[in-house]
N, C-alpha and C. Protein backbone atom coordinates (compact mmCIF):
# COMPACT_ATOMS: atom_id res chain seq x y z
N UNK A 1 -74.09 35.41 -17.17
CA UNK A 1 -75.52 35.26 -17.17
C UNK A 1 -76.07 36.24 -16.14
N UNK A 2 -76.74 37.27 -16.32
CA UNK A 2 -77.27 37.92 -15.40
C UNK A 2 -78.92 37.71 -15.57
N UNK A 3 -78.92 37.58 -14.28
CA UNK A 3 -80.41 37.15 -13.81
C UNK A 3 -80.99 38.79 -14.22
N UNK A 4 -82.65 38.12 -14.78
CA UNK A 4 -83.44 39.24 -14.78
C UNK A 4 -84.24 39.77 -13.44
N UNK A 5 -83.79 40.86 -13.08
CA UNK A 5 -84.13 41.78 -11.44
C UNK A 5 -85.58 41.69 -11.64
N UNK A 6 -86.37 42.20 -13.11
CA UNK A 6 -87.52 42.37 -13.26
C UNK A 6 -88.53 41.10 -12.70
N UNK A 7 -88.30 40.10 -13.44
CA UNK A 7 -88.41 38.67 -13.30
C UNK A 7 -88.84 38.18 -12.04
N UNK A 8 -90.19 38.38 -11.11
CA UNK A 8 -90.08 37.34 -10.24
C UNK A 8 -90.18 36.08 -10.25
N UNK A 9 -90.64 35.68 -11.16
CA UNK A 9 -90.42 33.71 -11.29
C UNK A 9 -88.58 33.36 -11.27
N UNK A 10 -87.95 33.58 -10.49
CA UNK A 10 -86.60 33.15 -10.48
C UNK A 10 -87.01 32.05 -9.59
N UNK A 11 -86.64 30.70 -10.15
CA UNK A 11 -86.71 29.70 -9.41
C UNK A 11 -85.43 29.21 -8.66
N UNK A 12 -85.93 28.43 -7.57
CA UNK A 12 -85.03 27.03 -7.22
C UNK A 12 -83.48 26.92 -7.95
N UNK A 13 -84.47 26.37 -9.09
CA UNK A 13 -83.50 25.71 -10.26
C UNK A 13 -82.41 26.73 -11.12
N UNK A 14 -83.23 27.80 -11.01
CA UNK A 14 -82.32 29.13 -12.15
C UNK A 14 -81.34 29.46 -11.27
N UNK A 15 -81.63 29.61 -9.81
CA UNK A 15 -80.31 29.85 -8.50
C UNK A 15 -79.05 28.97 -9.01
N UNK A 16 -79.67 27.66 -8.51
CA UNK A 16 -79.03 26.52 -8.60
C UNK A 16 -78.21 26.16 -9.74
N UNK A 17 -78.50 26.62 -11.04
CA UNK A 17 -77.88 26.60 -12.65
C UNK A 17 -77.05 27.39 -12.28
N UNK A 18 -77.70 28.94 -11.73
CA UNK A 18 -76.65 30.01 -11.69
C UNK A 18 -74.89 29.97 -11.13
N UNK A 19 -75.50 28.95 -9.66
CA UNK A 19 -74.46 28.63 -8.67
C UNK A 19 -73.71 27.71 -9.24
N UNK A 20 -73.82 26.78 -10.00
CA UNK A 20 -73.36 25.90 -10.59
C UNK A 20 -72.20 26.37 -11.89
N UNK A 21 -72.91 27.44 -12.30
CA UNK A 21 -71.74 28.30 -13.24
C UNK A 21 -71.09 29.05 -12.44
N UNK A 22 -71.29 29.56 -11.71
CA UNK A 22 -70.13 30.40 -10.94
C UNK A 22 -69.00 29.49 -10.06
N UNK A 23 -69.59 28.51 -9.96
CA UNK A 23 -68.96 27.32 -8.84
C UNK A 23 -67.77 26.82 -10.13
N UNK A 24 -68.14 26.86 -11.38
CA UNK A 24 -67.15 26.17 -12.20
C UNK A 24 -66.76 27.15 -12.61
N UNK A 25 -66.68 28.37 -12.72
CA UNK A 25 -65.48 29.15 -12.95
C UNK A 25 -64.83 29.68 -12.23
N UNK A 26 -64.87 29.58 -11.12
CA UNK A 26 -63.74 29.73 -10.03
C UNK A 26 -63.36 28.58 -10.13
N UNK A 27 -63.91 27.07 -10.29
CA UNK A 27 -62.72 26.65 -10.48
C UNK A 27 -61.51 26.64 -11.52
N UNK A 28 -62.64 26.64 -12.86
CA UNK A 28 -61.16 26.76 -14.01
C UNK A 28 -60.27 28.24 -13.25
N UNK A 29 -60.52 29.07 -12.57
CA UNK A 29 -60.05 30.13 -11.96
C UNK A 29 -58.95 29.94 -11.29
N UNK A 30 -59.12 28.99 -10.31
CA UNK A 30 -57.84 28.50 -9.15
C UNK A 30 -57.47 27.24 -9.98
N UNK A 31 -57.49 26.77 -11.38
CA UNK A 31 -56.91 26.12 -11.58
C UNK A 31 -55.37 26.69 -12.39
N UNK A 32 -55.51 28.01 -12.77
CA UNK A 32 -55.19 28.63 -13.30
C UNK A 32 -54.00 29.68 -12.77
N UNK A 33 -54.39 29.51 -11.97
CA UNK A 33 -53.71 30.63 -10.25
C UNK A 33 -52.54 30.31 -10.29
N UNK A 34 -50.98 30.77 -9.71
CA UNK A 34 -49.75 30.26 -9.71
C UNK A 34 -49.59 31.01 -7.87
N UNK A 35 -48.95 30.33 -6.97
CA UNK A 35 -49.30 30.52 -5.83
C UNK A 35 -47.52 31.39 -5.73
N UNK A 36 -48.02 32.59 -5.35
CA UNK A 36 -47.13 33.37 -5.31
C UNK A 36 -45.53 33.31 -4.73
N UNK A 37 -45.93 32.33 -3.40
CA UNK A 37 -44.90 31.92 -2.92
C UNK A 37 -43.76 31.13 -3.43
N UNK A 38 -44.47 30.40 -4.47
CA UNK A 38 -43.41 29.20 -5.08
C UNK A 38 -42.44 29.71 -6.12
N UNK A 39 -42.74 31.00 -6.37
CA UNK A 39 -41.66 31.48 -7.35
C UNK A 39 -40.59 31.83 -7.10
N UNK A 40 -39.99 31.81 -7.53
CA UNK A 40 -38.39 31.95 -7.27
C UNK A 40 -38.10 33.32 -7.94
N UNK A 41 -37.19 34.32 -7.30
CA UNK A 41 -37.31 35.25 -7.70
C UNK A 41 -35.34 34.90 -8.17
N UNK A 42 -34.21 35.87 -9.32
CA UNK A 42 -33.15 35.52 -9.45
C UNK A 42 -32.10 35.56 -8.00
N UNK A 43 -32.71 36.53 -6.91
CA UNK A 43 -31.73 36.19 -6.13
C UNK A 43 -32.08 34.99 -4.94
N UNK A 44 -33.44 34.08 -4.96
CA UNK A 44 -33.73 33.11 -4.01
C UNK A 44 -32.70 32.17 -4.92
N UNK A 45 -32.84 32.23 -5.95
CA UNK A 45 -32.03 31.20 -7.22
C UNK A 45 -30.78 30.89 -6.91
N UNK A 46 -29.70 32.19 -6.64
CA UNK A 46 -28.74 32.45 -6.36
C UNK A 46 -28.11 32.42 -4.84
N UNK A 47 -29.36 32.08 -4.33
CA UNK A 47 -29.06 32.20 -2.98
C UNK A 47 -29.30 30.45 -2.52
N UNK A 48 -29.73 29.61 -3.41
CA UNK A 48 -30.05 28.18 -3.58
C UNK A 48 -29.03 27.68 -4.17
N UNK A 49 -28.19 28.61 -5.26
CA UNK A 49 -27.02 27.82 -5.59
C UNK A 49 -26.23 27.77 -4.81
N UNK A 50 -25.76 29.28 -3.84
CA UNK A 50 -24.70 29.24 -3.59
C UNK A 50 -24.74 28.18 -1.91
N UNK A 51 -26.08 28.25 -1.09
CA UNK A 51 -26.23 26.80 -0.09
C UNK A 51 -26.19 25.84 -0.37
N UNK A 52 -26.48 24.78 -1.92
CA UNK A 52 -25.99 23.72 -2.51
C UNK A 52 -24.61 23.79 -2.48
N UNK A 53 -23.85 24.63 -2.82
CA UNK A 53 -22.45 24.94 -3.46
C UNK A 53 -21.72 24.73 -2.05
N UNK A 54 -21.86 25.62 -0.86
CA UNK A 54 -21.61 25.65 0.30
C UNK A 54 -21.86 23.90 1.10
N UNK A 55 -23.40 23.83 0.74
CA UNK A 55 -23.26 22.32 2.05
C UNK A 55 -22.55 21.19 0.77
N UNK A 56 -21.97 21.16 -0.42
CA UNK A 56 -21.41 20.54 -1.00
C UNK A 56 -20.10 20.14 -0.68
N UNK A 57 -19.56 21.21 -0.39
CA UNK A 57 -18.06 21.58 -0.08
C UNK A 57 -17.94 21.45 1.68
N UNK A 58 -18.89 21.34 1.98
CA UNK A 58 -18.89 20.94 3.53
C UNK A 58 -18.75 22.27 4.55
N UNK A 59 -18.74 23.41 3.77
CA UNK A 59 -18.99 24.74 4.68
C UNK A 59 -19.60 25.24 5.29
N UNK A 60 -20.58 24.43 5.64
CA UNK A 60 -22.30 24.61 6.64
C UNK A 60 -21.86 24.16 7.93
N UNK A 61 -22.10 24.97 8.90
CA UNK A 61 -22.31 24.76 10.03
C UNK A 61 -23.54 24.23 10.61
N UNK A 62 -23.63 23.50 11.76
CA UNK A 62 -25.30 23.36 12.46
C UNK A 62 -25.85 24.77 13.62
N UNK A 63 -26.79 24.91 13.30
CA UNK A 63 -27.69 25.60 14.00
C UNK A 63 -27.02 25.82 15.46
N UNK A 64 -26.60 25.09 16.28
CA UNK A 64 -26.23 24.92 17.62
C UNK A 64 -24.81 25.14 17.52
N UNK A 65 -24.26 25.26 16.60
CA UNK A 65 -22.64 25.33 16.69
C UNK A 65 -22.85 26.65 16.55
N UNK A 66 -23.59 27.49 15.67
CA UNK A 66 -23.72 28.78 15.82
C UNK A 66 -24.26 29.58 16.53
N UNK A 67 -24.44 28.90 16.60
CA UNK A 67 -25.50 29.75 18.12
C UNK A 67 -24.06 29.43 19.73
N UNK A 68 -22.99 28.36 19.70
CA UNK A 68 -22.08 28.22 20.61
C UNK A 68 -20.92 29.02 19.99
N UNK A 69 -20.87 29.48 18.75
CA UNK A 69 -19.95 30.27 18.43
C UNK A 69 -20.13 31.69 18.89
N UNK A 70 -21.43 32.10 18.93
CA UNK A 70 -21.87 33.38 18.86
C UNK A 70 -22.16 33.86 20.23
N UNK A 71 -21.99 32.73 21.29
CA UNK A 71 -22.06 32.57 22.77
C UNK A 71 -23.49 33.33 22.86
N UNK A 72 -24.28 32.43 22.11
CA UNK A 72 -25.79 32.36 22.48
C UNK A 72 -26.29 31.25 23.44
């Protein structure tokens, strides 16, 4: 909907309609959106199997053991 420039009777209300359509298509907009971060790319995939696979089998170390291994 583009407002007429010519037009000075733009009211109140024609703003307010206006804002009201733009307000609802940004939302169908961000409803629509996929948030970039959450995707998994094939090697986060692979890199999720193989730490399941690992703390399965009990091959995970803690944070502090590595850090006493590494004489941190």
């Amino acid at each position: 909907m583009k407002p007429n420039m010519t037009n000075s009777n733009i009211t109140l209300n024609t703003i307010y309609k206006d804002l009201e359509l733009i307000k609802n298509k940004i939302i169908k907009i961000e409803e629509h959106m996929v948030d970039v971060d959450s995707i998994m790319t094939e090697e986060d995939y692979n890199a999720l199997k193989d730490y399941k696979e690992e703390k399965s089998k009990g091959k995970l170390i803690s944070h502090e053991k590595l850090k006493k291994e590494l004489g941190l």
